[in-house]
PDB file of N, CA and C in Angstrom:
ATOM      1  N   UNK A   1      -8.255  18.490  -3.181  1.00  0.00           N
ATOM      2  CA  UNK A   1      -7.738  19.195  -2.051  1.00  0.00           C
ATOM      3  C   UNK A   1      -8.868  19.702  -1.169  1.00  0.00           C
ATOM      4  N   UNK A   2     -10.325  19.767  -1.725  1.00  0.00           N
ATOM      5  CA  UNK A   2     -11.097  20.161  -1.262  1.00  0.00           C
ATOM      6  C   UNK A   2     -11.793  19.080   0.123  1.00  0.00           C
ATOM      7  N   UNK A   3     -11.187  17.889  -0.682  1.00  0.00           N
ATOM      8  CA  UNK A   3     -11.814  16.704   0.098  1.00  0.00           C
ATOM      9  C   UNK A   3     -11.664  16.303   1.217  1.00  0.00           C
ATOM     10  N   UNK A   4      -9.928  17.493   1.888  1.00  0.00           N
ATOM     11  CA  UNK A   4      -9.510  16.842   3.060  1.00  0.00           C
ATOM     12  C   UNK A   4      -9.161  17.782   3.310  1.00  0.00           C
ATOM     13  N   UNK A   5      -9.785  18.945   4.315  1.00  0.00           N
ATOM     14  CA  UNK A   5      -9.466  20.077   4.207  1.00  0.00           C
ATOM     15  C   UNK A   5      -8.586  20.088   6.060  1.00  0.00           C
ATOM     16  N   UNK A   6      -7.785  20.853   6.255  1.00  0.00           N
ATOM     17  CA  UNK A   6      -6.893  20.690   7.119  1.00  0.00           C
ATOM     18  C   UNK A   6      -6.058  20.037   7.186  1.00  0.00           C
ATOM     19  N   UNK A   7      -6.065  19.209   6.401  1.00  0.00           N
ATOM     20  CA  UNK A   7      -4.950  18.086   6.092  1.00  0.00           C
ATOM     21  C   UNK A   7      -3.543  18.189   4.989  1.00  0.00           C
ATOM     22  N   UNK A   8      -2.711  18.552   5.992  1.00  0.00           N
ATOM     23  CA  UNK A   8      -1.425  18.772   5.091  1.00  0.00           C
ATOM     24  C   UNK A   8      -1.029  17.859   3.851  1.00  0.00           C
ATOM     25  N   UNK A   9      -1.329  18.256   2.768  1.00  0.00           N
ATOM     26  CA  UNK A   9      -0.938  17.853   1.862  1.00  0.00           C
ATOM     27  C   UNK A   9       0.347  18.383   0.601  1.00  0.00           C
ATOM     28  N   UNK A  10       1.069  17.647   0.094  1.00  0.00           N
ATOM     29  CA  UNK A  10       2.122  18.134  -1.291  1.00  0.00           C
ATOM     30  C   UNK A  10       1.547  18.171  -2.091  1.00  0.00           C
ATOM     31  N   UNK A  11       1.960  18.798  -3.633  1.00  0.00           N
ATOM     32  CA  UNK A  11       2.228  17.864  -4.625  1.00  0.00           C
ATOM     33  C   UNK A  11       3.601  17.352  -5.197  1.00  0.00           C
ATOM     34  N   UNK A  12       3.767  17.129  -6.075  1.00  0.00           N
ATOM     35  CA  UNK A  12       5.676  16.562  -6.712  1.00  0.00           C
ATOM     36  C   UNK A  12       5.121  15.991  -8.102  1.00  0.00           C
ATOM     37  N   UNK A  13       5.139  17.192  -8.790  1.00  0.00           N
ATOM     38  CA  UNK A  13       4.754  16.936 -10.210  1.00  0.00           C
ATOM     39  C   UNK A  13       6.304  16.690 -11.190  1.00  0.00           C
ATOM     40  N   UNK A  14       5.895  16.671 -11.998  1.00  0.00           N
ATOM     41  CA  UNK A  14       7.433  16.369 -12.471  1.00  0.00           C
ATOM     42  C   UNK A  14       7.645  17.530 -13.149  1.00  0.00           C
ATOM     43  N   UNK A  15       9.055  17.783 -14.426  1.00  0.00           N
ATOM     44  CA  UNK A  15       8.901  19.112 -14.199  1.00  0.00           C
ATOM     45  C   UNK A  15       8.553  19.629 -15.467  1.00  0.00           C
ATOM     46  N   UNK A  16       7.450  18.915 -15.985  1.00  0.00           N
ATOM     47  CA  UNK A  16       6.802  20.060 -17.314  1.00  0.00           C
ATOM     48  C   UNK A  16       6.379  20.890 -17.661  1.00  0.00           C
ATOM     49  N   UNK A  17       6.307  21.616 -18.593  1.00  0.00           N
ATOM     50  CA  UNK A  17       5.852  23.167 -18.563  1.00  0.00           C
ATOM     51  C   UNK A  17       4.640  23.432 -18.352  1.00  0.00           C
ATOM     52  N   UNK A  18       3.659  22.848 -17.987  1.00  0.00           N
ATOM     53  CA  UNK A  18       2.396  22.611 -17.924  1.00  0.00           C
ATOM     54  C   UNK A  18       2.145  23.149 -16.390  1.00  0.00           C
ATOM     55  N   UNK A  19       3.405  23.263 -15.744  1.00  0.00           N
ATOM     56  CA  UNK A  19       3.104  23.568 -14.103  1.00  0.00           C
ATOM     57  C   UNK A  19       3.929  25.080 -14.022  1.00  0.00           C
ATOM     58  N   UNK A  20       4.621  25.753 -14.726  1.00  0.00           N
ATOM     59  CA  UNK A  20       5.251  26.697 -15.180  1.00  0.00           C
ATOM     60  C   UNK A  20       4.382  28.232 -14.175  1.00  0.00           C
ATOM     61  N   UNK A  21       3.210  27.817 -13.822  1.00  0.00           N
ATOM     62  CA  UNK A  21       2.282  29.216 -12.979  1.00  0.00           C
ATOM     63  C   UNK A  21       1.940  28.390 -12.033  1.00  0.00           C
ATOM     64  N   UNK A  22       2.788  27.624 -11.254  1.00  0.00           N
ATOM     65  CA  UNK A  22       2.690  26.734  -9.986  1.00  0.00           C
ATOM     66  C   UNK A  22       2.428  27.575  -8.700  1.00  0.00           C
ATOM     67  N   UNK A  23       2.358  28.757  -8.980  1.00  0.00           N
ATOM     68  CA  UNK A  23       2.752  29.900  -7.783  1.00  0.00           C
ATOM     69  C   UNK A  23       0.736  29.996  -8.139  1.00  0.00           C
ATOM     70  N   UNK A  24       0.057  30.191  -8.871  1.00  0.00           N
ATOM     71  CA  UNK A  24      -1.206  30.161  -8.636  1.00  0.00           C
ATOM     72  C   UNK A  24      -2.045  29.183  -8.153  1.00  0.00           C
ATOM     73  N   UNK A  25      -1.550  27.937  -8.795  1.00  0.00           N
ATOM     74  CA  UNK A  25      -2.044  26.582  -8.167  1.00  0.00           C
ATOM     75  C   UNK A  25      -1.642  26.601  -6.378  1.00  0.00           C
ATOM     76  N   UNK A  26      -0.807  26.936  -5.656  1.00  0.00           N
ATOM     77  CA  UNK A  26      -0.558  26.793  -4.554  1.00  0.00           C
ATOM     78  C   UNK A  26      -1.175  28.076  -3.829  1.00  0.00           C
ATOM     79  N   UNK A  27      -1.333  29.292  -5.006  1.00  0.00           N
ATOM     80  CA  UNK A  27      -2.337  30.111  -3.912  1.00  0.00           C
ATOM     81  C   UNK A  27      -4.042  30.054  -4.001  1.00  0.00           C
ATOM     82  N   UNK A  28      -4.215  29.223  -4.950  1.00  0.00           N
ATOM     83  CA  UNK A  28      -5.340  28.571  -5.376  1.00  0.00           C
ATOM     84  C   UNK A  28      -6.049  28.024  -3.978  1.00  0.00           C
ATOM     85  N   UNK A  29      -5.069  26.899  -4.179  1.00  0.00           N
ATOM     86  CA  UNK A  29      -5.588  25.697  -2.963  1.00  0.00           C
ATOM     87  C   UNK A  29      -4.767  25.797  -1.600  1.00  0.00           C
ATOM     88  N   UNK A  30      -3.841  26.008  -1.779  1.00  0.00           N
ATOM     89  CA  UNK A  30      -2.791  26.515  -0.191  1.00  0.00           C
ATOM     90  C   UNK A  30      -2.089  24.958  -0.022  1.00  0.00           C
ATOM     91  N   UNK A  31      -1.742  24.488  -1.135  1.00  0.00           N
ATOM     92  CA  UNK A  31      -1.011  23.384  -1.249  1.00  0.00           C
ATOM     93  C   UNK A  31       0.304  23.262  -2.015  1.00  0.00           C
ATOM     94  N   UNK A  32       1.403  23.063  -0.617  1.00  0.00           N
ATOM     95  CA  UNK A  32       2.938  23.035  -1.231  1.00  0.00           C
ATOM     96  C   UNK A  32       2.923  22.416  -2.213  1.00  0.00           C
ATOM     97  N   UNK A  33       3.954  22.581  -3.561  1.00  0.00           N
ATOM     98  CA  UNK A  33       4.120  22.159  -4.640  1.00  0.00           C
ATOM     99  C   UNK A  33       5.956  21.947  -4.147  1.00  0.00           C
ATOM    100  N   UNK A  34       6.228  20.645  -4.555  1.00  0.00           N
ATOM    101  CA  UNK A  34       8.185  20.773  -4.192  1.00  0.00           C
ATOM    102  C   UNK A  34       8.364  20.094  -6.153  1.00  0.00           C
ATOM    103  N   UNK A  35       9.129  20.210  -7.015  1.00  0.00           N
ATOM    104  CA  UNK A  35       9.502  19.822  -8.065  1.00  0.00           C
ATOM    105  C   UNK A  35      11.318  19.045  -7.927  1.00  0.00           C
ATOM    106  N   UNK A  36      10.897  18.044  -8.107  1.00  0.00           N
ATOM    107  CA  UNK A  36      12.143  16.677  -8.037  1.00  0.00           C
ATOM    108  C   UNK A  36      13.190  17.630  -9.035  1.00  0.00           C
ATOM    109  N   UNK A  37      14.123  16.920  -8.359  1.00  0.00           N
ATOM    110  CA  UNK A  37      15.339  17.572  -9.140  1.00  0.00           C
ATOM    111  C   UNK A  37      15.676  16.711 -10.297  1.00  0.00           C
ATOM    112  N   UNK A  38      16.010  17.458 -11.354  1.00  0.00           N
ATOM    113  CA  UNK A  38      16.420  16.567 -12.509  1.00  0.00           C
ATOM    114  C   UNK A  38      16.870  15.109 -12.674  1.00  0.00           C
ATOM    115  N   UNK A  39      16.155  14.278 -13.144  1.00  0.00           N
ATOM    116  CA  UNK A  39      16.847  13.045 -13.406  1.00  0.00           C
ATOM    117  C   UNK A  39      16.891  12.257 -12.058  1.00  0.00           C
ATOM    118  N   UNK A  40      16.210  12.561 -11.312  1.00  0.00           N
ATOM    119  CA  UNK A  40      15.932  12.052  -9.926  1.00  0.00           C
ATOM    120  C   UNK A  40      14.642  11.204  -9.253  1.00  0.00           C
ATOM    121  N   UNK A  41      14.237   9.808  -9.984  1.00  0.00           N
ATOM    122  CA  UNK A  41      13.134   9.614 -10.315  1.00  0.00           C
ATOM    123  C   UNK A  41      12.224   9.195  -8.642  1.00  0.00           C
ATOM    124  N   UNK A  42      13.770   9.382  -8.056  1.00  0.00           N
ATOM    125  CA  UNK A  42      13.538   8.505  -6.572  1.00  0.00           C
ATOM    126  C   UNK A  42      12.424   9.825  -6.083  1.00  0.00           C
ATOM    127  N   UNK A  43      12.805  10.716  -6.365  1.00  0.00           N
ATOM    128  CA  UNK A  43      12.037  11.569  -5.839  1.00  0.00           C
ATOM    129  C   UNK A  43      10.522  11.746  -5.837  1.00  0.00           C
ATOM    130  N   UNK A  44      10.064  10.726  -6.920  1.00  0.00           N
ATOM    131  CA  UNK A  44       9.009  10.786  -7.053  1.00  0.00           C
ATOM    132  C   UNK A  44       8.385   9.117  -7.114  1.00  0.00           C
ATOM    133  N   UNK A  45       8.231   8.744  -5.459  1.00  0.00           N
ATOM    134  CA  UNK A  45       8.244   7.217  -5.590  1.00  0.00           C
ATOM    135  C   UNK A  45       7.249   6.433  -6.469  1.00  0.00           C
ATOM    136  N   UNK A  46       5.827   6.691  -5.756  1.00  0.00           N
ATOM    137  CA  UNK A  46       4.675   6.998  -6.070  1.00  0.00           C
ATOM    138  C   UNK A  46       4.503   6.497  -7.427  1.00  0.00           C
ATOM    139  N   UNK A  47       4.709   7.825  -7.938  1.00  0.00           N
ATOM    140  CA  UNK A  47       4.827   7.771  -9.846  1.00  0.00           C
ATOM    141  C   UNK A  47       5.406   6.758 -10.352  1.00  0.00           C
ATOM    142  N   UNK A  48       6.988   7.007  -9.755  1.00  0.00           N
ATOM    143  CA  UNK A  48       7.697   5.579 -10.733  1.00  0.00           C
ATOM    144  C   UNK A  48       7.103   4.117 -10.469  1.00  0.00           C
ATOM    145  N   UNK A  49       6.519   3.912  -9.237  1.00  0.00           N
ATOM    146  CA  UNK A  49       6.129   2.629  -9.088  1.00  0.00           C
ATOM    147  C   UNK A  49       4.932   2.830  -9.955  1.00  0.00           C
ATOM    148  N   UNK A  50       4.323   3.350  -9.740  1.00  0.00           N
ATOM    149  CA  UNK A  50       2.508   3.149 -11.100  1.00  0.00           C
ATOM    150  C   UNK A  50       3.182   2.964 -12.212  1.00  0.00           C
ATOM    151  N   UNK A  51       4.114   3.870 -12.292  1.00  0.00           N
ATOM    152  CA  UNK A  51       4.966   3.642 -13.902  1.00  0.00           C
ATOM    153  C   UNK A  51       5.100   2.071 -14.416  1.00  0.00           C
ATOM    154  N   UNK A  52       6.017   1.589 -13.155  1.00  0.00           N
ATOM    155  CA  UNK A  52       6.488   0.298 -13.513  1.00  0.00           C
ATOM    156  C   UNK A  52       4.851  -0.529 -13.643  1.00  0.00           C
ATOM    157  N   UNK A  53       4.155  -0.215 -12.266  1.00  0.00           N
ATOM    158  CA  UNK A  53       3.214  -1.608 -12.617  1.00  0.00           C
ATOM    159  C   UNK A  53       2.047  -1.738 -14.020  1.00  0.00           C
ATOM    160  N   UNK A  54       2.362  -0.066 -14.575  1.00  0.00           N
ATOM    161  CA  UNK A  54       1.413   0.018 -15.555  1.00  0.00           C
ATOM    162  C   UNK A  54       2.793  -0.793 -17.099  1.00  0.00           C
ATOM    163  N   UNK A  55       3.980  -0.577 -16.506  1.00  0.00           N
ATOM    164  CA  UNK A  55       4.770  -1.685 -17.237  1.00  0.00           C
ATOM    165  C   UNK A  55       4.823  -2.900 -17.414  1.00  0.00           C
ATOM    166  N   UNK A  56       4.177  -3.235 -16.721  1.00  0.00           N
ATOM    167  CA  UNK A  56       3.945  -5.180 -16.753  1.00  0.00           C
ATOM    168  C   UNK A  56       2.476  -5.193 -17.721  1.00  0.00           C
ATOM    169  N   UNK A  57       1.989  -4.518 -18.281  1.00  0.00           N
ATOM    170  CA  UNK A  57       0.652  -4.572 -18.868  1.00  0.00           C
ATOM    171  C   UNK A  57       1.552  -3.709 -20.672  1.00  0.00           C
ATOM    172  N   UNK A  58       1.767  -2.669 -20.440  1.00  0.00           N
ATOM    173  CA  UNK A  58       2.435  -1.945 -21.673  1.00  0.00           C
ATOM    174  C   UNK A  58       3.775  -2.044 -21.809  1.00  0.00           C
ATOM    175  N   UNK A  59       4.918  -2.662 -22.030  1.00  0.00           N
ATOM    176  CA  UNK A  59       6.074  -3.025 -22.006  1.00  0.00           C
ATOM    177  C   UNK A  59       6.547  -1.647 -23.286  1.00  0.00           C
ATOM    178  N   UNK A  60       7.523  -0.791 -22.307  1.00  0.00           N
ATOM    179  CA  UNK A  60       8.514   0.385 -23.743  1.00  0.00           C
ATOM    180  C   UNK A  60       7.793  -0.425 -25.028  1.00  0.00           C
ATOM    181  N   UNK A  61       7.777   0.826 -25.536  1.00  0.00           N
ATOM    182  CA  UNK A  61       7.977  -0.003 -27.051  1.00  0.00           C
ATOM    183  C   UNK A  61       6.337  -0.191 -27.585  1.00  0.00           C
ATOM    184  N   UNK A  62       5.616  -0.694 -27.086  1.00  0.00           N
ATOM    185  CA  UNK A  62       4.175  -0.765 -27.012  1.00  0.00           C
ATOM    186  C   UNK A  62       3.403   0.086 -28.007  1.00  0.00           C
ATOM    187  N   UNK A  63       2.822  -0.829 -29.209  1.00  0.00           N
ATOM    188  CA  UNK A  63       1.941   0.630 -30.105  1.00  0.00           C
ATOM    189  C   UNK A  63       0.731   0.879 -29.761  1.00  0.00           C
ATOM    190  N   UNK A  64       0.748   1.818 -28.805  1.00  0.00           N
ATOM    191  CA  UNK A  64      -0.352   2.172 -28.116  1.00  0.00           C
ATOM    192  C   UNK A  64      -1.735   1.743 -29.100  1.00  0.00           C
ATOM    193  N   UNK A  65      -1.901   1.913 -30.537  1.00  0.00           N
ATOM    194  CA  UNK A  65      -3.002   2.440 -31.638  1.00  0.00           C
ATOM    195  C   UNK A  65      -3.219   0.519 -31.588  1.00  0.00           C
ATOM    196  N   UNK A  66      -2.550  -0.181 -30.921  1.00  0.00           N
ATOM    197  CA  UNK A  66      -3.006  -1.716 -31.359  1.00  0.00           C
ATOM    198  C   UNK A  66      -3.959  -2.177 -29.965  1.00  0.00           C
ATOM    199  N   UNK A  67      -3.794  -0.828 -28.905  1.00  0.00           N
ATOM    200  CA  UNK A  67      -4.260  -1.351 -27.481  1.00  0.00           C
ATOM    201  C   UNK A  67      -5.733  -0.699 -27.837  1.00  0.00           C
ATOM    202  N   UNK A  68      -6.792  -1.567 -27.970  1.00  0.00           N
ATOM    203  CA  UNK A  68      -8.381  -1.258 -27.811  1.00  0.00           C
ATOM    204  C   UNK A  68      -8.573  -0.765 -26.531  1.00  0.00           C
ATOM    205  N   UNK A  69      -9.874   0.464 -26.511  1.00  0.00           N
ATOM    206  CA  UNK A  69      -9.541   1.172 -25.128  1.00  0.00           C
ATOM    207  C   UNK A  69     -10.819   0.205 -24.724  1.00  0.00           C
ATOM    208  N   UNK A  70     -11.204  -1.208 -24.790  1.00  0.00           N
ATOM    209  CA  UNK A  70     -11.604  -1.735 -23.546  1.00  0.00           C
ATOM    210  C   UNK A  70     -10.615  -2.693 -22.656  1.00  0.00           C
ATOM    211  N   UNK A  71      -9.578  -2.521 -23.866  1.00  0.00           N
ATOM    212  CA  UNK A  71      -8.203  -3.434 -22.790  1.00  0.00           C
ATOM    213  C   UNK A  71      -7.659  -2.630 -22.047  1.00  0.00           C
ATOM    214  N   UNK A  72      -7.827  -1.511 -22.162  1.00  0.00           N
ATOM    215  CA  UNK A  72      -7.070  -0.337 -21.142  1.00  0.00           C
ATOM    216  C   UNK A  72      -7.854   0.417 -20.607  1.00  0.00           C
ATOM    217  N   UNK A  73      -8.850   0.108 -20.530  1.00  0.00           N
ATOM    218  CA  UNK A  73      -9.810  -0.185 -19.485  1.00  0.00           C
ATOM    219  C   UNK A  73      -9.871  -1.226 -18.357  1.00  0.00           C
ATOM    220  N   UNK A  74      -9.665  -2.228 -18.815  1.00  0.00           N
ATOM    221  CA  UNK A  74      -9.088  -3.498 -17.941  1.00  0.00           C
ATOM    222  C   UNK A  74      -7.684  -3.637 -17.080  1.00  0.00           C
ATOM    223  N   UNK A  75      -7.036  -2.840 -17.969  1.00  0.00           N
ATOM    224  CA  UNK A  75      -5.603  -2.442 -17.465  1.00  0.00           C
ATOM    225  C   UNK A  75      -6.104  -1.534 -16.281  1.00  0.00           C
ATOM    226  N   UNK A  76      -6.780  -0.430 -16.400  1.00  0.00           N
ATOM    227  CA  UNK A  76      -7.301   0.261 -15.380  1.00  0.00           C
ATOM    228  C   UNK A  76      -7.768  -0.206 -14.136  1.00  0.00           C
ATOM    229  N   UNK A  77      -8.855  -0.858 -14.240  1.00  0.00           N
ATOM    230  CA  UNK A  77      -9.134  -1.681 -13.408  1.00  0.00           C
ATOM    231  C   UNK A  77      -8.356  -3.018 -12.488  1.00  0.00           C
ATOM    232  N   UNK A  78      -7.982  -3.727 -13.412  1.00  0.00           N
ATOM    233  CA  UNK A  78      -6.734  -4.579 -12.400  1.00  0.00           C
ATOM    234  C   UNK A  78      -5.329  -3.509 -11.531  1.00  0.00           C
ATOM    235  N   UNK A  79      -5.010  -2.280 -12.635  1.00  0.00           N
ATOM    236  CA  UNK A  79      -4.234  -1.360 -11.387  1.00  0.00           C
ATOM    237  C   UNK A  79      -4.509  -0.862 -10.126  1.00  0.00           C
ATOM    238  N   UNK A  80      -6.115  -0.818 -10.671  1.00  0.00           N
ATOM    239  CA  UNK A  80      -6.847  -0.123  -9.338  1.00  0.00           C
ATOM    240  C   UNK A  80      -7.328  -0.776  -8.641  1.00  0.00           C
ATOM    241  N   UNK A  81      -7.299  -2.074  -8.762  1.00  0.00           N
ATOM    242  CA  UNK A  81      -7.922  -3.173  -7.598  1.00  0.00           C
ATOM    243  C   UNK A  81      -6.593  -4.000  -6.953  1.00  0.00           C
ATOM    244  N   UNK A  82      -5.644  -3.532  -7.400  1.00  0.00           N
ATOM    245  CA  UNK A  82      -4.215  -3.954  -6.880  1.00  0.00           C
ATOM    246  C   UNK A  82      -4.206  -3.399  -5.330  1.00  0.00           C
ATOM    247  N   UNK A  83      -3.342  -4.206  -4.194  1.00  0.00           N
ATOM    248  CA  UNK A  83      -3.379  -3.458  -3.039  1.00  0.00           C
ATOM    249  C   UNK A  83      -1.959  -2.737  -3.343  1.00  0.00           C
ATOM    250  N   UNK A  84      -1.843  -1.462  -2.731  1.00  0.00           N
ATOM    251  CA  UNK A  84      -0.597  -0.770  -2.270  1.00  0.00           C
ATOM    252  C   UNK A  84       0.125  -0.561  -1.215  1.00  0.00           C
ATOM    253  N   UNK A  85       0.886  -0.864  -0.945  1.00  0.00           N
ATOM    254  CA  UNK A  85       1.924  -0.597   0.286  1.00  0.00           C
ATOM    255  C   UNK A  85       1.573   0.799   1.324  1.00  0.00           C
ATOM    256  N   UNK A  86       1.638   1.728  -0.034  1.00  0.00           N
ATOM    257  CA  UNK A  86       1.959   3.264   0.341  1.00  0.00           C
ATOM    258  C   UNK A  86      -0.025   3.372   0.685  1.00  0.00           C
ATOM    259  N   UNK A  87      -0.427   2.788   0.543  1.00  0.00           N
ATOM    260  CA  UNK A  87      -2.114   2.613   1.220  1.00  0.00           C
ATOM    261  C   UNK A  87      -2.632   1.638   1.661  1.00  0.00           C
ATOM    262  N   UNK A  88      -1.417   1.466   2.943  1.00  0.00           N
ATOM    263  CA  UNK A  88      -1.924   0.250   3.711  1.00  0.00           C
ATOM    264  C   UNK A  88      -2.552  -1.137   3.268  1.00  0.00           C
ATOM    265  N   UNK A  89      -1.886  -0.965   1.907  1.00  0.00           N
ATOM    266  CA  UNK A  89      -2.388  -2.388   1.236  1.00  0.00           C
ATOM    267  C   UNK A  89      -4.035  -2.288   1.345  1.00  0.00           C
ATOM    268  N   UNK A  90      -4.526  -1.137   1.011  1.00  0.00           N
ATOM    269  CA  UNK A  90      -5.816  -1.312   0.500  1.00  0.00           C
ATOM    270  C   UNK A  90      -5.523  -0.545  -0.969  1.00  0.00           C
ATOM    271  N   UNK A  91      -6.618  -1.013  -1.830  1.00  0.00           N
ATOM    272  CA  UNK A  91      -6.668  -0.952  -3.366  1.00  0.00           C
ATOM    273  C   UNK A  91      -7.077   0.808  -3.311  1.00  0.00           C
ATOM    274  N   UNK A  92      -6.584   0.862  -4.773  1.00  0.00           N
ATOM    275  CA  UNK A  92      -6.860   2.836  -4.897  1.00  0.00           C
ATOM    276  C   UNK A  92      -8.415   2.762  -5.089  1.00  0.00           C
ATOM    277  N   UNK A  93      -9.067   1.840  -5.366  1.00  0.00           N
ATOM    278  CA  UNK A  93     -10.262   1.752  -5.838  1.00  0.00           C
ATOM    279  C   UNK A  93     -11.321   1.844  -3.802  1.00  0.00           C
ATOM    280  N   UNK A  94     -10.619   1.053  -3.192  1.00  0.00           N
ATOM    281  CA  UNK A  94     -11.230   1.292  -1.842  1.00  0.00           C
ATOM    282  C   UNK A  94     -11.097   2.273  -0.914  1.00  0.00           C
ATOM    283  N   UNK A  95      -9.771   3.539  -1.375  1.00  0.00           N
ATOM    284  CA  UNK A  95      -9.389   4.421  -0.578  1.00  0.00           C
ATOM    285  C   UNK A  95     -10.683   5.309  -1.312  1.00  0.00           C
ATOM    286  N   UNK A  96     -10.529   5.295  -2.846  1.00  0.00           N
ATOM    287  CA  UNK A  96     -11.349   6.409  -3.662  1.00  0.00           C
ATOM    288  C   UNK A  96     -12.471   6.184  -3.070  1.00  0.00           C
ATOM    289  N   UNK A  97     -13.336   5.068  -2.594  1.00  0.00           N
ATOM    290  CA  UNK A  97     -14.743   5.053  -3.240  1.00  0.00           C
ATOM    291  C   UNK A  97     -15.286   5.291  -1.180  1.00  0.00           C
ATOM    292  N   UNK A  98     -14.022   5.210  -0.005  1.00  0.00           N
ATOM    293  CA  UNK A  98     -14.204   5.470   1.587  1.00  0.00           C
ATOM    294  C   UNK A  98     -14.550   6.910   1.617  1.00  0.00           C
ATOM    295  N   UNK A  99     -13.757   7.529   0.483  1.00  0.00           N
ATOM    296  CA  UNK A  99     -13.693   9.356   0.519  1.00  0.00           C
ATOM    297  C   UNK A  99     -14.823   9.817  -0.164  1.00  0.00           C
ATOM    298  N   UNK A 100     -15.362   9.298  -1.571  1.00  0.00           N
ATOM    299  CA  UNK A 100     -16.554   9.818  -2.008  1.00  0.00           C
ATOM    300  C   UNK A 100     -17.872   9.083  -1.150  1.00  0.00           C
ATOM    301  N   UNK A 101     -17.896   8.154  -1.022  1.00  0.00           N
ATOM    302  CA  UNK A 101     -19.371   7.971   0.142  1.00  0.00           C
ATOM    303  C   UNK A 101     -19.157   8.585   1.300  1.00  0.00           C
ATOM    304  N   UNK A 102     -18.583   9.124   2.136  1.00  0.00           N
ATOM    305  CA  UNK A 102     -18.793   9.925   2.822  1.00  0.00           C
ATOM    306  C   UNK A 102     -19.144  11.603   2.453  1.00  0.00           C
ATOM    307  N   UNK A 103     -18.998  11.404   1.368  1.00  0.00           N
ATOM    308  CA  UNK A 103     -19.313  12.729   0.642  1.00  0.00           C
ATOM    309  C   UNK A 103     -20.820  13.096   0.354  1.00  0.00           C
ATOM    310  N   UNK A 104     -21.470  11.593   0.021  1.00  0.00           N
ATOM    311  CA  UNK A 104     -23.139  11.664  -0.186  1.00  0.00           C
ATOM    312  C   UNK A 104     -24.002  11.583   0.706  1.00  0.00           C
TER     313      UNK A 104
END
């Protein structure tokens, strides 16, 4: 939040107890927090789509303890070199790396 300062930003976390002192995080940073309504996944597009595409690699069911973390590492990497819609069809890996070099 620090990175884009004036720039209206959300969040839309989902609703675990882990966000339960959400009222400090937003006076923290001065960033709206809205929480999806139950069982409402539309609400959170974003997420469910990473969800799904990290589903074509881990299918339900999946024993995580058989996935070596240099394959999910790789999994990482092909997600993040994927283009996205919701980022102009540039990869998360080219939005991340436009925002930190301008940083150095």
């Amino acid at each position: 939040m620090k990175l884009w300062p004036g720039r209206s930003l959300t969040i839309t976390p989902d609703r675990g107890k882990e966000f339960a002192k959400v009222q400090c995080l937003t006076d923290k940073f001065g960033t709206p927090f809205y929480f999806p309504d139950p069982h409402s996944p539309w609400q959170r597009g974003t997420n469910e789509n990473t969800n799904g595409l990290l589903r074509e690699y881990l299918p339900k069911g999946t024993d995580l303890d058989s996935i070596t973390d240099r394959r999910i590492q790789a999994y990482a990497e092909q997600m993040n070199n994927r283009p996205r819609k919701c980022l102009g069809w540039k990869t998360p890996y080219e939005i991340f790396f436009n925002v930190v070099l301008h940083l150095i």
